[in-house]
Protein backbone atom coordinates (compact mmCIF):
# COMPACT_ATOMS: atom_id res chain seq x y z
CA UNK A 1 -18.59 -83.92 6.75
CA UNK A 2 -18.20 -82.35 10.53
CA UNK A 3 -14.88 -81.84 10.25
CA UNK A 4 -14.56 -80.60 6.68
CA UNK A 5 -17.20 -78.19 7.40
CA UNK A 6 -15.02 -77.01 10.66
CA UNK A 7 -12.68 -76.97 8.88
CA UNK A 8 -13.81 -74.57 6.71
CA UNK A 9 -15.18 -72.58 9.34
CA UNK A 10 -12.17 -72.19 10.76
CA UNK A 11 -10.49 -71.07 7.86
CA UNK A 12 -12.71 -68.09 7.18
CA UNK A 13 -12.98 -66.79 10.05
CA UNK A 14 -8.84 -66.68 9.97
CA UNK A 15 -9.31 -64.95 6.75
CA UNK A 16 -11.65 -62.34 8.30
CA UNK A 17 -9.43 -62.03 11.16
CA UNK A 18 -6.55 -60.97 9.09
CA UNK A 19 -8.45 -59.32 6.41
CA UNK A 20 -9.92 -56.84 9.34
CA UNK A 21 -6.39 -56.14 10.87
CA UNK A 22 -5.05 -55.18 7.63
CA UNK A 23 -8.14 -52.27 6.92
CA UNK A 24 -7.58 -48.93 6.90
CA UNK A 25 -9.52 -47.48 9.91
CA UNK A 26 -11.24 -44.95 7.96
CA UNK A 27 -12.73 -48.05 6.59
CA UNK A 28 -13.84 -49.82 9.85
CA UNK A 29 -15.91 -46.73 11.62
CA UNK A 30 -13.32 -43.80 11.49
CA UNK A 31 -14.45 -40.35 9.62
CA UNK A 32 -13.86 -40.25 5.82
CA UNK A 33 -10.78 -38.59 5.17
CA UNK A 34 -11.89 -34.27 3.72
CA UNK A 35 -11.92 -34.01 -0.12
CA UNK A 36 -8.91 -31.54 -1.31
CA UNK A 37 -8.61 -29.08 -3.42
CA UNK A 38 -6.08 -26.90 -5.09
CA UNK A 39 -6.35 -22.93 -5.79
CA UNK A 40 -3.99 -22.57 -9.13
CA UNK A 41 -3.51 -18.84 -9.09
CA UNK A 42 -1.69 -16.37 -11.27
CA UNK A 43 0.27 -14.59 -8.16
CA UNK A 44 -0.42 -14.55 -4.29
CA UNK A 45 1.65 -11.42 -3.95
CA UNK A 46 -0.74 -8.95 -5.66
CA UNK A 47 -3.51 -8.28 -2.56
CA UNK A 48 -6.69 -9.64 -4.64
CA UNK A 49 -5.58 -13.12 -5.24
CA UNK A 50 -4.48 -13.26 -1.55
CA UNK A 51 -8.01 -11.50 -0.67
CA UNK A 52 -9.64 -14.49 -3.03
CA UNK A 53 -7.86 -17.52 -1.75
CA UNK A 54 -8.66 -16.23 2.13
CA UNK A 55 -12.32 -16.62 0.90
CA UNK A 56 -11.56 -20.13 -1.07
CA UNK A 57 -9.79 -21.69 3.11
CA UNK A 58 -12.49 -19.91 4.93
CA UNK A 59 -15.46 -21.69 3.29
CA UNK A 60 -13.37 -25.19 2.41
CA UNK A 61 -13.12 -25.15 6.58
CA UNK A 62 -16.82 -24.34 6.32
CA UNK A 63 -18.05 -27.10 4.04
CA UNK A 64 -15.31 -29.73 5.07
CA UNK A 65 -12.54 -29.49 2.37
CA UNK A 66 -9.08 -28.89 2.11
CA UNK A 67 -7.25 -26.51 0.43
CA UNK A 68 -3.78 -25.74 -0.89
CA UNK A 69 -2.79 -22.76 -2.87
CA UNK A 70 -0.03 -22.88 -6.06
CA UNK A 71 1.04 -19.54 -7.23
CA UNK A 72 2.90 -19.07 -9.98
CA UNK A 73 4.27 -15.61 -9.33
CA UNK A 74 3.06 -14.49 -12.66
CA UNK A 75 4.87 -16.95 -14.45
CA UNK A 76 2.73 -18.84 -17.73
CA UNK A 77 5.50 -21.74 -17.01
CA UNK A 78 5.44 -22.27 -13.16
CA UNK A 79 1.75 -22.04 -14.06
CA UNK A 80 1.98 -25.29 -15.40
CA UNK A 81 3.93 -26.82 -13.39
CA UNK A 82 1.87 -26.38 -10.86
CA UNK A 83 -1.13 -27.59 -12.46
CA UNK A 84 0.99 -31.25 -13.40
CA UNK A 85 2.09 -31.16 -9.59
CA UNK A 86 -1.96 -30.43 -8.41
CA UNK A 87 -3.04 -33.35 -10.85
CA UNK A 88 -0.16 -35.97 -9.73
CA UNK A 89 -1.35 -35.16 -6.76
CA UNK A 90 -4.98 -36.33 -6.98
CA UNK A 91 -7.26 -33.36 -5.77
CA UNK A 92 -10.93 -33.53 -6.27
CA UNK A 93 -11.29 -29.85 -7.47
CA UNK A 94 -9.39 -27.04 -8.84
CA UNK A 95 -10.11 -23.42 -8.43
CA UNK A 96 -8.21 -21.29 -11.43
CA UNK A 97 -7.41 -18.11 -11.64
CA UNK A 98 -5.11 -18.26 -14.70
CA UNK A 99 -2.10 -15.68 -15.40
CA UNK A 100 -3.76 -14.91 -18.57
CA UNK A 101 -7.24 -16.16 -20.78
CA UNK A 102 -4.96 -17.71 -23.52
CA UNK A 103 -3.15 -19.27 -21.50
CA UNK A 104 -5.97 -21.06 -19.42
CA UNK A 105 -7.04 -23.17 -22.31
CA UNK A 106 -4.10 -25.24 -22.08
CA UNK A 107 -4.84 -25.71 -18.10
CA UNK A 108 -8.31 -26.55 -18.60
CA UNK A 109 -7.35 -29.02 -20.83
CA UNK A 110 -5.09 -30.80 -18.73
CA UNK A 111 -6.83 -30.44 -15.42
CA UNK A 112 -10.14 -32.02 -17.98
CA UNK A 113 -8.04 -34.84 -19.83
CA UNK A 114 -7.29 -35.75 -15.99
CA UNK A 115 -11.29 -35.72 -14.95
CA UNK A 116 -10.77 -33.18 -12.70
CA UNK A 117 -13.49 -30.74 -12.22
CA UNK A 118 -12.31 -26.89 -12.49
CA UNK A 119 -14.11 -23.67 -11.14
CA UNK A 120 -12.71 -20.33 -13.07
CA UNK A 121 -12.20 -17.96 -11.11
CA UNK A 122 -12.13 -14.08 -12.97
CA UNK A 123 -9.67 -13.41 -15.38
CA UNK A 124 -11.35 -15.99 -17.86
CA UNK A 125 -10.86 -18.76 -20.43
CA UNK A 126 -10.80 -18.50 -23.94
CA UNK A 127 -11.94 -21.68 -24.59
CA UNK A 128 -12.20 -24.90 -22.70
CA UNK A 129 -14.18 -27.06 -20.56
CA UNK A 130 -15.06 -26.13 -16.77
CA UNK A 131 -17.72 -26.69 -13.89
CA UNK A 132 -18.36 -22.55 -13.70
CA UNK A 133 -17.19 -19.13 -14.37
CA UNK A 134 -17.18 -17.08 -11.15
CA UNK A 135 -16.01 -13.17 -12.41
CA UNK A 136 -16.97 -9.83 -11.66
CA UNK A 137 -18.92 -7.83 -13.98
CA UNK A 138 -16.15 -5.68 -15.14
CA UNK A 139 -17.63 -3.71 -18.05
CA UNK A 140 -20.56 -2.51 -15.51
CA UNK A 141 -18.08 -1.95 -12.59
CA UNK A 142 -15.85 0.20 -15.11
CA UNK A 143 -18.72 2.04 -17.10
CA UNK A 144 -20.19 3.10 -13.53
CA UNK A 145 -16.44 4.39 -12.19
CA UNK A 146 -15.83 5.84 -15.36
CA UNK A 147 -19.13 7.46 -14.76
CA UNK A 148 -17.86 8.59 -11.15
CA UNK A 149 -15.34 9.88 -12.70
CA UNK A 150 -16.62 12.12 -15.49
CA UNK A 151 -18.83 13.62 -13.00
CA UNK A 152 -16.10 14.69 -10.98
CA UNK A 153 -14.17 15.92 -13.38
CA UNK A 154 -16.98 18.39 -14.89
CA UNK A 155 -17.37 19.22 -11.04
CA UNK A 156 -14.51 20.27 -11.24
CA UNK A 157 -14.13 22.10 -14.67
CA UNK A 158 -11.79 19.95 -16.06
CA UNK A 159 -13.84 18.16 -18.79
CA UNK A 160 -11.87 19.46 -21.67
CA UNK A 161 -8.43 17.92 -19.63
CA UNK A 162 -7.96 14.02 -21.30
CA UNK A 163 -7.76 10.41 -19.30
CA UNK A 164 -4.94 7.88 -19.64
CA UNK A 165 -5.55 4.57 -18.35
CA UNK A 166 -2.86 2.07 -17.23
CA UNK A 167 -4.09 -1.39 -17.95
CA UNK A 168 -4.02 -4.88 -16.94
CA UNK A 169 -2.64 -7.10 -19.46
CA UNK A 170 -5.34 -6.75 -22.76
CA UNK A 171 -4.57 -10.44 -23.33
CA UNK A 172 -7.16 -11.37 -20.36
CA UNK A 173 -10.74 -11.26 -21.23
CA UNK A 174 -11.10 -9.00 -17.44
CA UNK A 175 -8.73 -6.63 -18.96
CA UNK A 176 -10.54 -6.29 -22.24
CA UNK A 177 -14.32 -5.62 -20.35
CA UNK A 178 -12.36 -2.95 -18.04
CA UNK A 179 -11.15 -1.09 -20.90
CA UNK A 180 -14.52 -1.63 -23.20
CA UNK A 181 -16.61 -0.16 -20.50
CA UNK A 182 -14.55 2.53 -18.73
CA UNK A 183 -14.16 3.78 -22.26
CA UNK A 184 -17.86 3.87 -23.27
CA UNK A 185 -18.76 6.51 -20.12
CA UNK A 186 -15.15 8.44 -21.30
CA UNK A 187 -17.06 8.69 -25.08
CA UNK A 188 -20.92 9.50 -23.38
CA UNK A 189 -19.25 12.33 -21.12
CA UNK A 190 -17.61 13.69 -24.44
CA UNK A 191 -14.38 12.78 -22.46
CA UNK A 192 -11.03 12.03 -24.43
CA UNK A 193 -8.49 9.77 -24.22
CA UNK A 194 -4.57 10.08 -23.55
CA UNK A 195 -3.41 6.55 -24.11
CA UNK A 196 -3.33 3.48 -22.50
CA UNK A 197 -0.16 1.54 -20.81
CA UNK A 198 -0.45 -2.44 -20.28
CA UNK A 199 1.36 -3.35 -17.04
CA UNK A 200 3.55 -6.65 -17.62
CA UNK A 201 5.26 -6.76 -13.93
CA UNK A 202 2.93 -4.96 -12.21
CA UNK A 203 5.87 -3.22 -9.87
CA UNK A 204 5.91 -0.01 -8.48
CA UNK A 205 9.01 1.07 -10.89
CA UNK A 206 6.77 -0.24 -13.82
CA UNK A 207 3.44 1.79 -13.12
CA UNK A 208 5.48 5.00 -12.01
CA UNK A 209 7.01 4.91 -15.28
CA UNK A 210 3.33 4.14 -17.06
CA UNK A 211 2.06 7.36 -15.30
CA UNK A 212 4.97 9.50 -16.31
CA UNK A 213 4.70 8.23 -19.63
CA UNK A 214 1.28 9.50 -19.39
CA UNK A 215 1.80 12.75 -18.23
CA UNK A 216 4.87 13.59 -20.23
CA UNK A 217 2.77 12.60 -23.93
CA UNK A 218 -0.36 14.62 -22.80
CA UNK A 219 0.13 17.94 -20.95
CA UNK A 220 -3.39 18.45 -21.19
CA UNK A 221 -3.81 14.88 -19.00
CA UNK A 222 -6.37 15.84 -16.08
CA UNK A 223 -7.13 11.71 -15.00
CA UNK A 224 -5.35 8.70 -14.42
CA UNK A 225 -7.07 5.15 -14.63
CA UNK A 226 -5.02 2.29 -13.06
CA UNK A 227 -6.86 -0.93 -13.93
CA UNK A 228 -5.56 -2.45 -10.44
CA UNK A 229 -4.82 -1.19 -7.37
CA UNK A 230 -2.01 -2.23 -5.33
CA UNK A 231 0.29 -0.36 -7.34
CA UNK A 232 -1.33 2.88 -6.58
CA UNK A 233 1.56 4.53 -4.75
CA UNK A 234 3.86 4.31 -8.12
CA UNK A 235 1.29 6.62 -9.78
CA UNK A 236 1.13 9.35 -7.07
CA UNK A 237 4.55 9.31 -6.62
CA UNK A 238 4.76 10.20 -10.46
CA UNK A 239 2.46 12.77 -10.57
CA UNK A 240 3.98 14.37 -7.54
CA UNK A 241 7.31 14.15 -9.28
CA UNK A 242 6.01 16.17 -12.13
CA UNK A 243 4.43 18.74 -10.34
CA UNK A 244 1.19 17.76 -10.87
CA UNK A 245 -0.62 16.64 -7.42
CA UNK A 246 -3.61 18.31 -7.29
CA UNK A 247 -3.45 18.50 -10.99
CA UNK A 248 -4.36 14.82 -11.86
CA UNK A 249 -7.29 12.82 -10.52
CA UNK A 250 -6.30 9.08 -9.98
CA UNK A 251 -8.90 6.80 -10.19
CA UNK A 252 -8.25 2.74 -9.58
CA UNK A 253 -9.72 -0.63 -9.59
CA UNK A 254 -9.97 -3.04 -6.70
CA UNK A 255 -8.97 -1.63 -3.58
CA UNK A 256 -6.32 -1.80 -0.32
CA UNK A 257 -7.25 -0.64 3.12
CA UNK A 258 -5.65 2.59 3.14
CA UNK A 259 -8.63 3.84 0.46
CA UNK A 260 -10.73 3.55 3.63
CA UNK A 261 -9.01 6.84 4.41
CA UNK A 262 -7.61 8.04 1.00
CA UNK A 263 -10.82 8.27 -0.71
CA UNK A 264 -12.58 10.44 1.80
CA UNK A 265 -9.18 12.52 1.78
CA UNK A 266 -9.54 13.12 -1.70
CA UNK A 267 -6.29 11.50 -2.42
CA UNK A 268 -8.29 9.38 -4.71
CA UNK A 269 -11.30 10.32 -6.58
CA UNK A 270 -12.36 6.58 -6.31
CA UNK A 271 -12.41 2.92 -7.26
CA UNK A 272 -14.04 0.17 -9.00
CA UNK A 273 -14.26 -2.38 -6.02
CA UNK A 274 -14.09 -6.12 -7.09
CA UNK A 275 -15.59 -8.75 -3.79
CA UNK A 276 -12.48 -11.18 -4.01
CA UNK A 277 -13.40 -12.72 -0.74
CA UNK A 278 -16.99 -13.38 -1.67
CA UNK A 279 -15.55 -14.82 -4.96
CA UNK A 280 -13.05 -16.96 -3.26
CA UNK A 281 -16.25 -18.48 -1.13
CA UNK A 282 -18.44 -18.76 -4.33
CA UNK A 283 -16.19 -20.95 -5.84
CA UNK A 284 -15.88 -22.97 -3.29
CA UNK A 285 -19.54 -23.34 -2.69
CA UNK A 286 -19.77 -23.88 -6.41
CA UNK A 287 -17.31 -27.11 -6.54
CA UNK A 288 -19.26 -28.42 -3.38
CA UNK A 289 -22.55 -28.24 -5.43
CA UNK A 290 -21.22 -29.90 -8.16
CA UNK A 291 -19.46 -32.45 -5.85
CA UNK A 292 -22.90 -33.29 -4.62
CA UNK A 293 -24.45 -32.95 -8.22
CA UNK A 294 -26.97 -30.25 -7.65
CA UNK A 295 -27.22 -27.82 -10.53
CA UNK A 296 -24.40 -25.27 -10.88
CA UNK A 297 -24.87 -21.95 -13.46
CA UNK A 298 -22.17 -22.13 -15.62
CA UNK A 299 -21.49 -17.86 -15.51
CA UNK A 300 -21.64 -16.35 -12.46
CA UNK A 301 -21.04 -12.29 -12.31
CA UNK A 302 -20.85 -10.25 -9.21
CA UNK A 303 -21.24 -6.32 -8.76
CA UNK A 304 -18.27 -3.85 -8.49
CA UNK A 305 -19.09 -1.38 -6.19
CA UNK A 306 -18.26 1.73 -7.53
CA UNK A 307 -17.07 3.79 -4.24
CA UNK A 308 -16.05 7.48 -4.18
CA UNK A 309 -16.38 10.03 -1.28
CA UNK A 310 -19.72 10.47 -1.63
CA UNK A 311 -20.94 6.54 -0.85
CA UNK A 312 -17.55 4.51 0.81
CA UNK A 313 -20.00 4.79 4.21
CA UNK A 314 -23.01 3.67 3.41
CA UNK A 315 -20.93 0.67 1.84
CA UNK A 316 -18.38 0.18 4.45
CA UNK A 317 -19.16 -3.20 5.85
CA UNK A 318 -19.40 -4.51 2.54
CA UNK A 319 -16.28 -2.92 1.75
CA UNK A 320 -14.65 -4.33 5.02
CA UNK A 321 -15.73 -7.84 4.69
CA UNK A 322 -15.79 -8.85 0.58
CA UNK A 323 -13.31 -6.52 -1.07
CA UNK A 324 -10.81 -6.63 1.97
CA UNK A 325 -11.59 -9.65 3.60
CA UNK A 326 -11.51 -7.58 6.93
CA UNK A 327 -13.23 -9.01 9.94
């Protein structure tokens, strides 16, 4: 019975020996390797999304994650691609910002039939499951610029001149508040329209054309509304080009750091200014809550500072820091 029991003895201890040398260190004392995730986004080249996903690596660095970004360059098909190539890959979180609202049902639905928790973030989903919906508030942010900008055009006695707006694609559900609530202050200032252009591109040849468009149809036109902002050079350029500087108000959305300057110049009369960076870190902190299952709202809206001349000071840290993502 000695020896069998030595024998025995022996043999486990062998086994241990062996099964110890062949585990993973992270398994024997070493730190746990960071959780990844992916930022799916629409296109890194337009300023926002890069704003956004420099929020998204500056709080994953925060809270221990990893992060990797997949732009699709405004393509609907390289959008999906990536998606398959951020699921084969095995993340533990996705952070969307889809090309279009339509077109993130069919991402949801993959990143979901894959148990993979997603955080939308702006632009929106028409349908489909996800952890949260992180957007701006864009019908309040456009109703108060629209605002801004009825003022100063009765300021400036031109409140019988019309507005054209050049739009983000209508298809996204951010488009479709912009429009809804820019156009409600147009209609309580008694303020008329002059049409409205959808960008598809969004290139500098495509919104110069827009606001000539807009100029050419409406003599009478005494505002521009781009929906965006990067862009912005396209439109003066055209109203230069028709004689009109001075003429035509432009107004945008989101902003790019030469508005520090612009907008007290009077080159602009103003923007709607969305807080990509904060949004970027919100979702972030949002797929870390629900990572650690602690309660997570399911709609989350933040302000859009509605900056002209007459405020871009007081708010210029803000500005700086979560529109910009300036240090």
């Amino acid at each position: 019975m000695a020896l069998i029991t030595r024998r025995r003895l022996f043999h486990t201890a062998f086994s241990f020996a062996v099964t110890a040398a062949m585990t993973p260190l992270s398994a024997v004392g070493a730190e746990p390797a960071p959780r990844r995730i992916a930022y799916v986004v629409s296109d890194l080249r337009i300023p926002f999304w890069d704003i956004m996903w420099r929020g998204i690596q500056s709080r994953a660095a925060a809270l221990g994650y990893q992060a990797q970004a997949y732009s699709a360059d405004n393509n609907a098909r390289s959008e999906i691609t990536n998606l398959v190539d951020v699921i084969r890959s095995g993340v533990s979180g996705i952070i969307l910002s889809p090309t279009n609202s339509s077109a993130a049902v069919t991402l949801l639905k993959l990143a979901n039939d894959a148990s993979i928790p997603v955080v939308v973030a702006d632009i929106g989903a028409d349908g489909g499951e996800y952890v949260s919906y992180i957007s701006s508030d864009n019908r309040d942010g456009a109703y108060r610029i629209g605002r801004v900008l009825a003022a100063k055009l009765k300021a400036l006695g031109w409140a019988d001149g019309r507005v054209g707006i050049i739009a983000i694609p209508q298809k996204r559900a951010n488009g479709q508040a912009r429009t809804a609530g820019f156009m409600q202050a147009m209609e309580e200032a008694g303020l008329k329209g002059a049409g409205i252009r959808q960008q598809v591109d969004f290139s500098y040849q495509e919104t110069f054309d827009h606001t000539r468009d807009l100029l050419a149809t409406a003599p009478d036109i005494r505002a521009i509304w781009l929906q965006g902002s990067d862009r912005y050079q396209g439109a003066l350029d055209a109203i230069a080009a028709a004689g009109r500087t001075g003429q035509v108000l432009l107004m945008t959305f989101d902003a790019e750091p030469e508005f520090l300057e612009m907008i007290p110049r009077g080159t602009l009369a103003g923007a709607g200014m969305q807080q990509p960076f904060l949004m970027g870190e919100r979702a972030v902190e949002t797929m870390a809550r629900h990572h650690n299952g602690q309660p997570v709202e399911r709609e989350q809206k933040l302000p859009v500072l509605a900056v002209s001349e007459d405020n871009i000071k007081a708010e210029m840290s803000t500005i700086r820091r979560n529109v910009l993502g300036l240090k």
